[in-house]
Protein backbone atom coordinates (compact mmCIF):
# COMPACT_ATOMS: atom_id res chain seq x y z
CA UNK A 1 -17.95 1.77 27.46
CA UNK A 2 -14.42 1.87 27.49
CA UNK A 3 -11.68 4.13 25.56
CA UNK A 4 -8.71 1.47 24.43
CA UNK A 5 -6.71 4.53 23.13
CA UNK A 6 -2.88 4.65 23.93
CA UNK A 7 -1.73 8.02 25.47
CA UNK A 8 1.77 9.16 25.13
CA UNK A 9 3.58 10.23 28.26
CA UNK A 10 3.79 13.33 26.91
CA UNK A 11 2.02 15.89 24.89
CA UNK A 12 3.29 16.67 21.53
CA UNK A 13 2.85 20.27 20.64
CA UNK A 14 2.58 21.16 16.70
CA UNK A 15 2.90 24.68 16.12
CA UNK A 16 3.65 27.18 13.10
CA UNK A 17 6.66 29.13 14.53
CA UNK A 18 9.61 29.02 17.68
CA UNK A 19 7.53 29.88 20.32
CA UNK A 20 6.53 27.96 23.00
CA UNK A 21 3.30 26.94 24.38
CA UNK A 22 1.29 30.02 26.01
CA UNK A 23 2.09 29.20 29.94
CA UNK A 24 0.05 30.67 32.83
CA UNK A 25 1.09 30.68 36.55
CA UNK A 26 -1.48 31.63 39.41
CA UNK A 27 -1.63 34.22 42.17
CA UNK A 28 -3.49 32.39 45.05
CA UNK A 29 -6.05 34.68 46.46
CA UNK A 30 -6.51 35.16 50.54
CA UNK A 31 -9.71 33.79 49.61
CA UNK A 32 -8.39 30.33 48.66
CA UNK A 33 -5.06 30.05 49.74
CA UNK A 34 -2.92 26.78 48.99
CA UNK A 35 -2.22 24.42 51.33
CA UNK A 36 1.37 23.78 52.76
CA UNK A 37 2.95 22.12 50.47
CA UNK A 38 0.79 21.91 47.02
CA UNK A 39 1.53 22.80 44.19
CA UNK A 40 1.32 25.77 42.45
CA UNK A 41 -1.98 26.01 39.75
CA UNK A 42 -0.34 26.32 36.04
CA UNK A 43 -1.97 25.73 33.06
CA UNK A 44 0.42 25.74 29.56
CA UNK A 45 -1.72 25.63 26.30
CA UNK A 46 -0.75 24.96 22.87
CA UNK A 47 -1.18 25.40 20.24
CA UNK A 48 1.24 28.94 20.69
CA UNK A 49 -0.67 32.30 20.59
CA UNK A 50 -1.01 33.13 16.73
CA UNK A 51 0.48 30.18 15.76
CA UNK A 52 -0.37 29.64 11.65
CA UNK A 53 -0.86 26.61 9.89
CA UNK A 54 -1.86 24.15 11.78
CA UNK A 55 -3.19 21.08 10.95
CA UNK A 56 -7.31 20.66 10.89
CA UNK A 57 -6.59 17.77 13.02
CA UNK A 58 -5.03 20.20 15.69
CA UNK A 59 -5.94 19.46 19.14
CA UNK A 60 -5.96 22.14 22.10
CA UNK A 61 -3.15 20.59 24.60
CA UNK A 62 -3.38 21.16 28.26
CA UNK A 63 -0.72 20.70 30.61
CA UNK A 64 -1.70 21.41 34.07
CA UNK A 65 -0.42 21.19 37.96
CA UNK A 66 -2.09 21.89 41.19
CA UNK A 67 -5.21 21.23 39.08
CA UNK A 68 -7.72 19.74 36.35
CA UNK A 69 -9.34 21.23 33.63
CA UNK A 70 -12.66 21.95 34.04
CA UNK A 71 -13.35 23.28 30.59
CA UNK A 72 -12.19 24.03 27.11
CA UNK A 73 -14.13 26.14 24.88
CA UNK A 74 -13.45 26.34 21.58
CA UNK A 75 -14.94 28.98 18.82
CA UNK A 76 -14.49 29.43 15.22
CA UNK A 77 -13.99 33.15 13.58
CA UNK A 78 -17.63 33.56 13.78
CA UNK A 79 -18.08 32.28 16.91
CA UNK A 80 -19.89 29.44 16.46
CA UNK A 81 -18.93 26.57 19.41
CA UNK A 82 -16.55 23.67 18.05
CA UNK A 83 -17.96 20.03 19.54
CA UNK A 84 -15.32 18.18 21.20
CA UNK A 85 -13.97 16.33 24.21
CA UNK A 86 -10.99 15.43 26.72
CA UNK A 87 -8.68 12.39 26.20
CA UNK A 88 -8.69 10.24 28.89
CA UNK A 89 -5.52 10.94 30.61
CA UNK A 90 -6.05 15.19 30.27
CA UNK A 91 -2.99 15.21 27.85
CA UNK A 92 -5.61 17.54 25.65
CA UNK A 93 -9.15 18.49 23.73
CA UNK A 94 -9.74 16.32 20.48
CA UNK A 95 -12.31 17.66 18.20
CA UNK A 96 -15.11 15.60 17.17
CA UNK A 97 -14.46 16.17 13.68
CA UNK A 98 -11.77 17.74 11.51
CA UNK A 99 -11.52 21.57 11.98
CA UNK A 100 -11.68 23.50 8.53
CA UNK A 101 -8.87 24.50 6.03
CA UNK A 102 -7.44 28.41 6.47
CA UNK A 103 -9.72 29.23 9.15
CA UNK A 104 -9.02 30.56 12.54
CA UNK A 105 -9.95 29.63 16.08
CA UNK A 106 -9.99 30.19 19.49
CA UNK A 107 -9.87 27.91 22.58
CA UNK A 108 -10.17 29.03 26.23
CA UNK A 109 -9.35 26.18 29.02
CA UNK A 110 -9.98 26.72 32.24
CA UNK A 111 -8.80 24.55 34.97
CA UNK A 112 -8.84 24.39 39.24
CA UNK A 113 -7.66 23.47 41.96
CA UNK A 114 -8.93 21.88 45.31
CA UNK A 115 -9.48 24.56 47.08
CA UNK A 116 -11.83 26.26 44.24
CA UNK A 117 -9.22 28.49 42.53
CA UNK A 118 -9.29 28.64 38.82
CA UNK A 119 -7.17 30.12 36.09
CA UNK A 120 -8.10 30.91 32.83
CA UNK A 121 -6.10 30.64 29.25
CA UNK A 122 -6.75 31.56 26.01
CA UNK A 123 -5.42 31.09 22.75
CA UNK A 124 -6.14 31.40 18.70
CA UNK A 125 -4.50 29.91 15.94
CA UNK A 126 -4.75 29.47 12.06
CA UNK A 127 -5.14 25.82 10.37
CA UNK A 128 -3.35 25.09 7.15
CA UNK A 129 -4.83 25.31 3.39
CA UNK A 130 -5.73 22.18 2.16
CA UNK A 131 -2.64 19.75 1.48
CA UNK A 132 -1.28 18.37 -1.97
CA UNK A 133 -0.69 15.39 -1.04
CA UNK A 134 -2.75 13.14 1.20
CA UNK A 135 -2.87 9.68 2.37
CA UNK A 136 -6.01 7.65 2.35
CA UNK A 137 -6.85 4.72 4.49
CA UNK A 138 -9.14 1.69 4.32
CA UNK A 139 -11.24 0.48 7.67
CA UNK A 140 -12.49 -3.08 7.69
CA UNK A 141 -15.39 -2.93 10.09
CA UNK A 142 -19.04 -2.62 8.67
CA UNK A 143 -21.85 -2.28 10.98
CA UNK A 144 -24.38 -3.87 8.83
CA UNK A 145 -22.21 -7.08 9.50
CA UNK A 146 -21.29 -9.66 12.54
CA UNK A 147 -17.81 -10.76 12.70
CA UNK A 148 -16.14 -13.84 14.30
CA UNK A 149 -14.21 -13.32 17.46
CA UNK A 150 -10.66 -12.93 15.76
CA UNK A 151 -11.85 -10.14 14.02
CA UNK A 152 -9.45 -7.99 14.29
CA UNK A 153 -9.37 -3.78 13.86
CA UNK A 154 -7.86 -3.36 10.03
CA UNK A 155 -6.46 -0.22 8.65
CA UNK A 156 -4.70 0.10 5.90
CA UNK A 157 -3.08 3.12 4.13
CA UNK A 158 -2.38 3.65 0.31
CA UNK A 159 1.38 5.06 0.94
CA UNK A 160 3.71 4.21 3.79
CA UNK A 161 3.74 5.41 6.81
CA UNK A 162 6.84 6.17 8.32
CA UNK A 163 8.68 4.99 11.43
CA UNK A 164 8.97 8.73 12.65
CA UNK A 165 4.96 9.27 11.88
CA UNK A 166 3.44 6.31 13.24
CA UNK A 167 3.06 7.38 17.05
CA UNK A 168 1.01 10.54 15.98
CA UNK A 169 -1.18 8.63 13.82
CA UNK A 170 -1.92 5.66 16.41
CA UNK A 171 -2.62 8.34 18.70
CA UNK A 172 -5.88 9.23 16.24
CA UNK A 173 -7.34 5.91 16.57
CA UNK A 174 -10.00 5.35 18.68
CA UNK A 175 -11.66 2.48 19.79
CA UNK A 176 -14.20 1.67 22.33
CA UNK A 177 -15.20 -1.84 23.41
CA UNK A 178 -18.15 -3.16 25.29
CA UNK A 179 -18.08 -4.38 27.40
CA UNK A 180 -15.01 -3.41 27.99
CA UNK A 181 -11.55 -5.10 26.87
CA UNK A 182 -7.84 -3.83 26.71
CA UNK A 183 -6.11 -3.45 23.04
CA UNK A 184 -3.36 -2.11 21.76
CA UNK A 185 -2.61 -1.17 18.16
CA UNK A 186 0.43 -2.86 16.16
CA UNK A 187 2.23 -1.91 12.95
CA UNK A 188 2.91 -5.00 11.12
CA UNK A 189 4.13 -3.31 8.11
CA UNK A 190 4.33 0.88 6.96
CA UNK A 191 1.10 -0.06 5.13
CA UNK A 192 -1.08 -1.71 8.16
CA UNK A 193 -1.74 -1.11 11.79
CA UNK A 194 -4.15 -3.55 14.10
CA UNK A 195 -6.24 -3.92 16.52
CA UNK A 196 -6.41 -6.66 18.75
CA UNK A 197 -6.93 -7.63 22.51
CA UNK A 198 -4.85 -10.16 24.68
CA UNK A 199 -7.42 -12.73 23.93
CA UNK A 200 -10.11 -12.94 21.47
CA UNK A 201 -13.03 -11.22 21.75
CA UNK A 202 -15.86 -11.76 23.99
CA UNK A 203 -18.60 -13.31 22.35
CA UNK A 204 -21.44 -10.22 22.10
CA UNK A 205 -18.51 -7.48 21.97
CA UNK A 206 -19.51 -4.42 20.21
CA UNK A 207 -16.63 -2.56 18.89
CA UNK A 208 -16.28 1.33 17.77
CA UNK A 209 -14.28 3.22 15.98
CA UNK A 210 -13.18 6.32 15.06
CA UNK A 211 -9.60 6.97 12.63
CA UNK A 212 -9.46 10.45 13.17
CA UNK A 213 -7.35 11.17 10.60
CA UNK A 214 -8.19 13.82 8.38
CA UNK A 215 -5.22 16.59 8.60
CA UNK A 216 -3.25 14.10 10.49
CA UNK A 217 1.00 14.52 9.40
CA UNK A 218 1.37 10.88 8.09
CA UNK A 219 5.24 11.81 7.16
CA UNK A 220 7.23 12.93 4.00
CA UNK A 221 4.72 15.71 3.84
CA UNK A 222 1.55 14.06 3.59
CA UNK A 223 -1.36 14.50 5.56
CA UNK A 224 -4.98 12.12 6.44
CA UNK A 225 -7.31 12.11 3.89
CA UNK A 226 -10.62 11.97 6.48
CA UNK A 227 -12.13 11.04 9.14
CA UNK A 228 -13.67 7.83 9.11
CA UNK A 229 -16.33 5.61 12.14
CA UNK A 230 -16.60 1.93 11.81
CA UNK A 231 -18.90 -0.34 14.00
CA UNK A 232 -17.87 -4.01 14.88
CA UNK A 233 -20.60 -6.78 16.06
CA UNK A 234 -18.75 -9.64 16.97
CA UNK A 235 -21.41 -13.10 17.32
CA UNK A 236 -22.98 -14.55 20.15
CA UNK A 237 -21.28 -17.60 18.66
CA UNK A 238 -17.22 -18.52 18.95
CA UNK A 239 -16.41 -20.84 15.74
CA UNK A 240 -12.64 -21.64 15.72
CA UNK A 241 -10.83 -23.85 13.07
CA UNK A 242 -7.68 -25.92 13.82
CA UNK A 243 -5.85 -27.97 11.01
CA UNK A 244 -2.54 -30.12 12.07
CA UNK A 245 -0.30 -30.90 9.08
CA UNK A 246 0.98 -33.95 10.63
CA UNK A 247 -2.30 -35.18 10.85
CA UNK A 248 -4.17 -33.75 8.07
CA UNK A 249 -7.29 -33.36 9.68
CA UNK A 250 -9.32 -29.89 10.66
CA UNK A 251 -10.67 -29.85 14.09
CA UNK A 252 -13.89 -27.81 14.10
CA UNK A 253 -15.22 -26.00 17.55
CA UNK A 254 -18.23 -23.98 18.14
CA UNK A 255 -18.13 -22.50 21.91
CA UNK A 256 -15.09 -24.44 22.89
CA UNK A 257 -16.72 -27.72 21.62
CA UNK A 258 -15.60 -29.68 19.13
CA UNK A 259 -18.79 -30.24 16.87
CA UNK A 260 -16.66 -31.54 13.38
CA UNK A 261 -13.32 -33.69 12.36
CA UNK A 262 -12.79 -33.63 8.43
CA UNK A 263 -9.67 -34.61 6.37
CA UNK A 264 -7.54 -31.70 4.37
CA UNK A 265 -5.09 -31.60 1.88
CA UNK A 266 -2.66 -28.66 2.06
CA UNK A 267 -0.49 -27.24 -0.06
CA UNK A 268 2.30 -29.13 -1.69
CA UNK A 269 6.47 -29.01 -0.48
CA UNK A 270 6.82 -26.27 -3.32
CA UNK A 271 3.59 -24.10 -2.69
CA UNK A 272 3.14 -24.68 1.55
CA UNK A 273 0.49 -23.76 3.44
CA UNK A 274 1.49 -20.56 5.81
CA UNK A 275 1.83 -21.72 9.50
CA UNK A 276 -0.52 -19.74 12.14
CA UNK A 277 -3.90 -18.36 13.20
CA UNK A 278 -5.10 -16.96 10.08
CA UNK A 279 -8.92 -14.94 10.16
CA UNK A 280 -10.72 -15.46 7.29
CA UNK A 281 -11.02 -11.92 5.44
CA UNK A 282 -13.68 -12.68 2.77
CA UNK A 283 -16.03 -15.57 1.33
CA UNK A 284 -16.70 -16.58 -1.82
CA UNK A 285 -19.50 -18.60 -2.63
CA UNK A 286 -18.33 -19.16 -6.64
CA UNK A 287 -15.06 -17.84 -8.15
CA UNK A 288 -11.44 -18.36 -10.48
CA UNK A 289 -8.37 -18.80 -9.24
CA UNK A 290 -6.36 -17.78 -12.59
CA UNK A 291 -2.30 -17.95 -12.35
CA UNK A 292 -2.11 -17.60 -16.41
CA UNK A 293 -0.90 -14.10 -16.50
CA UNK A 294 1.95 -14.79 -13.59
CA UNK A 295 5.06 -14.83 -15.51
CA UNK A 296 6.84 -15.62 -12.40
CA UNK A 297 4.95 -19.18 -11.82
CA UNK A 298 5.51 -22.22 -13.58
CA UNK A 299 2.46 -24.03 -12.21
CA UNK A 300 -0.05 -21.81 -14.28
CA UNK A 301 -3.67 -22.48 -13.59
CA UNK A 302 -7.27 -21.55 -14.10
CA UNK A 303 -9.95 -23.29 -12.15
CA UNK A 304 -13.51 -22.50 -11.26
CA UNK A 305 -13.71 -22.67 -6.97
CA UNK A 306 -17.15 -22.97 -5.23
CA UNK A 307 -17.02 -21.67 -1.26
CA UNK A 308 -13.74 -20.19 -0.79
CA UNK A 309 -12.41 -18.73 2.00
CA UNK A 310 -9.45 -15.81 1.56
CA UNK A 311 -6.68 -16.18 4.24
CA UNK A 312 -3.53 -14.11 2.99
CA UNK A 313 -3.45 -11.49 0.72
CA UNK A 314 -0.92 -13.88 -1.27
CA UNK A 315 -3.89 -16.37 -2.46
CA UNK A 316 -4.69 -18.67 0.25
CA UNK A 317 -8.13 -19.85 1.00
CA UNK A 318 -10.04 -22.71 1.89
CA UNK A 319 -11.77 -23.49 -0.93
CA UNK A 320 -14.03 -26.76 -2.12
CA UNK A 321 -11.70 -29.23 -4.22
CA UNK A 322 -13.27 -32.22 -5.40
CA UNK A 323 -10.14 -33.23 -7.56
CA UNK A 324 -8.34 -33.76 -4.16
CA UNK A 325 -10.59 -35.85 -2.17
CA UNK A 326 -8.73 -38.80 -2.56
CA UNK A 327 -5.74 -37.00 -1.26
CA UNK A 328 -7.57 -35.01 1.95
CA UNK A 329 -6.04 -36.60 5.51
CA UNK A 330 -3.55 -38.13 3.50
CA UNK A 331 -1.36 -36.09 1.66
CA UNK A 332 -0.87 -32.23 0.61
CA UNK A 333 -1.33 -31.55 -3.17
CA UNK A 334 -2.81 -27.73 -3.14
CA UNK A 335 -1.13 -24.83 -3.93
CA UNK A 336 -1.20 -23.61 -0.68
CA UNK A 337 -4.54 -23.46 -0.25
CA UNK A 338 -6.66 -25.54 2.60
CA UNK A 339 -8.47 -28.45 0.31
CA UNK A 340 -11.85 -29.54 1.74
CA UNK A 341 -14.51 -31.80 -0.25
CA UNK A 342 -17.31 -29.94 -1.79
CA UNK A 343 -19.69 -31.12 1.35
CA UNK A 344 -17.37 -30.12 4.12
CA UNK A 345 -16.89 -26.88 2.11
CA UNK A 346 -20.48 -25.65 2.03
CA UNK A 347 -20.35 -26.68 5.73
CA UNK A 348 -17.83 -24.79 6.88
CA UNK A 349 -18.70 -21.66 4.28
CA UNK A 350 -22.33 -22.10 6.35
CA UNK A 351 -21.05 -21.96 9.60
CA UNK A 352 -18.45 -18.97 9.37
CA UNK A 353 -18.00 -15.21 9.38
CA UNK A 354 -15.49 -12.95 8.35
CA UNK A 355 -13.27 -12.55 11.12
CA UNK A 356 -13.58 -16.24 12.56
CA UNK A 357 -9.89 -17.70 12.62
CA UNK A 358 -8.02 -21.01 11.85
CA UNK A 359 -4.64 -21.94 13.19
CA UNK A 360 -2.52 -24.13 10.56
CA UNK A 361 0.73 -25.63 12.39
CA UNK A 362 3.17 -27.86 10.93
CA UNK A 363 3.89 -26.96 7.51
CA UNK A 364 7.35 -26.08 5.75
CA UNK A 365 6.60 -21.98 5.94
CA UNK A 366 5.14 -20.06 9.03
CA UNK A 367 2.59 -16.92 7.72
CA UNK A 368 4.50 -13.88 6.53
CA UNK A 369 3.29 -10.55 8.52
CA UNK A 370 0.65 -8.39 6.70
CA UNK A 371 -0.16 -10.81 4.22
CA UNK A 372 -3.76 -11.17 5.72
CA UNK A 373 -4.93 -10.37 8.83
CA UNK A 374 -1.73 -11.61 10.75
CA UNK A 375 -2.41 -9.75 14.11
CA UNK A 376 -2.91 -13.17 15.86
CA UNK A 377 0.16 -14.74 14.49
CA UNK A 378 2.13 -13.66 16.96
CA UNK A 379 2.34 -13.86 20.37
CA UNK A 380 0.89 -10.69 22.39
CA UNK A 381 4.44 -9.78 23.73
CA UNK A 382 5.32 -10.04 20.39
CA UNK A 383 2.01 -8.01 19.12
CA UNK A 384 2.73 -5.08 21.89
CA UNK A 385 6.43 -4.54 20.41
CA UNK A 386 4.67 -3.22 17.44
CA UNK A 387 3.04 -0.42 19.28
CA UNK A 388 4.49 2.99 18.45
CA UNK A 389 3.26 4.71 21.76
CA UNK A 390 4.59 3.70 25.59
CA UNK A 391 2.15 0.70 26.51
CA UNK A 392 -0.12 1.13 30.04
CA UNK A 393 1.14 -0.47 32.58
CA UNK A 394 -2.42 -1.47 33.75
């Protein structure tokens, strides 16, 4: 198992007051002397001695030379042992779960060098009462389901994020892969952040979780609403959808193979079709598609829809449409929507998961980002610009 976390190239220190971070320098011992030319063992610490009101997302940071850390301990006021671990690169101790509101703590971290010395540091601090206002977020990944190899990791909040927040909240999102592949996480708008790899997944990937963000700043004074784990099974079996416009016709392949060619109508000069690898986000086996109450359209409809297929957020699916069978490989009359007969529609709602995708090319409009699961709508130099933490160089 692999940790696909970003780390920032530095720690970020959140304290209550002006000081700095507790800093510790050693006295090498006759015992173990240093050798010629390493350096010194330091250890800084934050959060600051006495520091008050910190976040319960607070995590103990340890900046170190002429060493690692070996441990870090941390107790609440009754000294019961707070569960946690190091981030990869030793920037600092997360805790497993949220710390509580208005208690206090203590962390010791000790670290060493080669030669066997070690210095100690300890520190105790205060979290904040619980906030006002809080921001919630919603994580598309259910273990109890299996997800096409697009699938990619959703989160979505229920107020904007800002610009100057986004780093410190990416840098609560874990995910592990196995076996293991890189990712990165994207913003594609204030409300949405992604998951994805340089290439779809491996067929078999499991994928975990973990938005630590309960007590997390998520800017203009709001803070996470909680913690939350999601677990990703992604099939033994790569389905992958292709539809040209100039053609009209959806290619079908299951492992690379093309199993099925079948004639689609797309959506009409006036209503497109959105250009781009979509993932399909939900299926329907019956439901209505009712424009009635849009006072803004003046192509107001209400139809009953048997195995549909959502796309975008803005309506588009594929969907059965008998009406249009006469028109599928030969012309677009939908309202954006991918038109299939009512066979090639149960076929393809039998074959798929959430999370396979389908790339649409040719069309008037190209897909606009967030409206769906857009994360492979763009190119992955284009994907990594949307990364609000310094990206690996390995």
């Amino acid at each position: 198992m692999v940790l696909a976390v970003l780390m920032p190239l530095a720690l970020t220190a959140c304290s209550g007051d002006d000081e700095g971070p507790a800093f510790v320098s050693a006295t090498p011992s006759a015992a173990a002397a240093p050798q010629a030319g390493a350096e010194p063992l330091t250890l800084a610490v934050t959060p600051a001695e006495a520091a008050k009101n910190q976040p319960v997302s607070t995590e103990i940071g340890t900046k170190v030379t002429g060493g690692t850390v070996q441990t870090v301990t941390v107790t609440d006021s009754s000294g019961g042992k707070v569960a946690g671990a190091m981030r990869a690169d030793g920037s600092s101790w997360v805790p497993s779960k949220p710390l509580k509101y208005g208690k206090a703590y203590k962390a010791t971290v000790v670290v060493a060098d080669a030669g066997g010395q070690t210095v100690e540091k300890s520190t105790s601090f205060t979290t904040m009462g619980r906030p006002s206002k809080k921001t919630g977020a919603g994580l598309y990944l259910f273990a109890e389901r299996e997800y096409g190899v697009a699938m990619p990791v959703v989160i979505e909040f229920t107020s904007p994020v800002p610009v100057s927040a986004r780093a410190g909240v990416e840098r609560r999102l874990f995910v592990t892969t196995d076996p293991p592949q890189p990712g990165v996480w994207s913003w594609s708008s204030s409300l949405q952040v992604m998951y994805r790899g340089p290439e779809f997944w491996q067929t078999g990937t499991k994928i975990t979780v973990r938005a630590a963000l309960e007590g997390v700043p998520m800017g203009n004074g709001r803070y996470g609403d909680k913690d939350q784990k999601g677990v990703g099974n992604i099939s033994t079996t790569k389905i992958e959808m292709k539809v040209d416009n100039a053609t009209k016709q959806m290619q079908v392949f299951k492992n690379d193979n093309l199993v099925k060619t079948l004639p689609v109508s797309l959506g009409k000069k006036t209503t497109p079709s959105s250009s781009g690898t979509l993932v399909v986000m939900d299926k329907l086996r019956k439901t209505v598609f009712d424009t009635t109450d849009d006072p803004g359209n003046v192509d107001r409809y209400r139809v009953d829809i048997e195995y549909a297929q959502r796309l975008t957020w803005g309506g588009e699916y594929i969907h059965a449409a008998p009406w249009s069978v006469q028109h599928q490989g030969k012309r677009n009359v939908s309202h954006g929507c991918v038109n299939v007969s009512m066979a090639n529609a149960q076929y393809l709602f039998n074959l798929t998961r959430i999370g396979d995708p389908i790339t649409i090319k040719g069309t008037e409009r190209t897909v606009r980002p967030a409206n769906g699961w857009t994360a492979w709508s763009v190119t992955w130099d284009q994907f990594l610009k949307g990364s609000a933490l310094p990206i690996p160089l390995s």
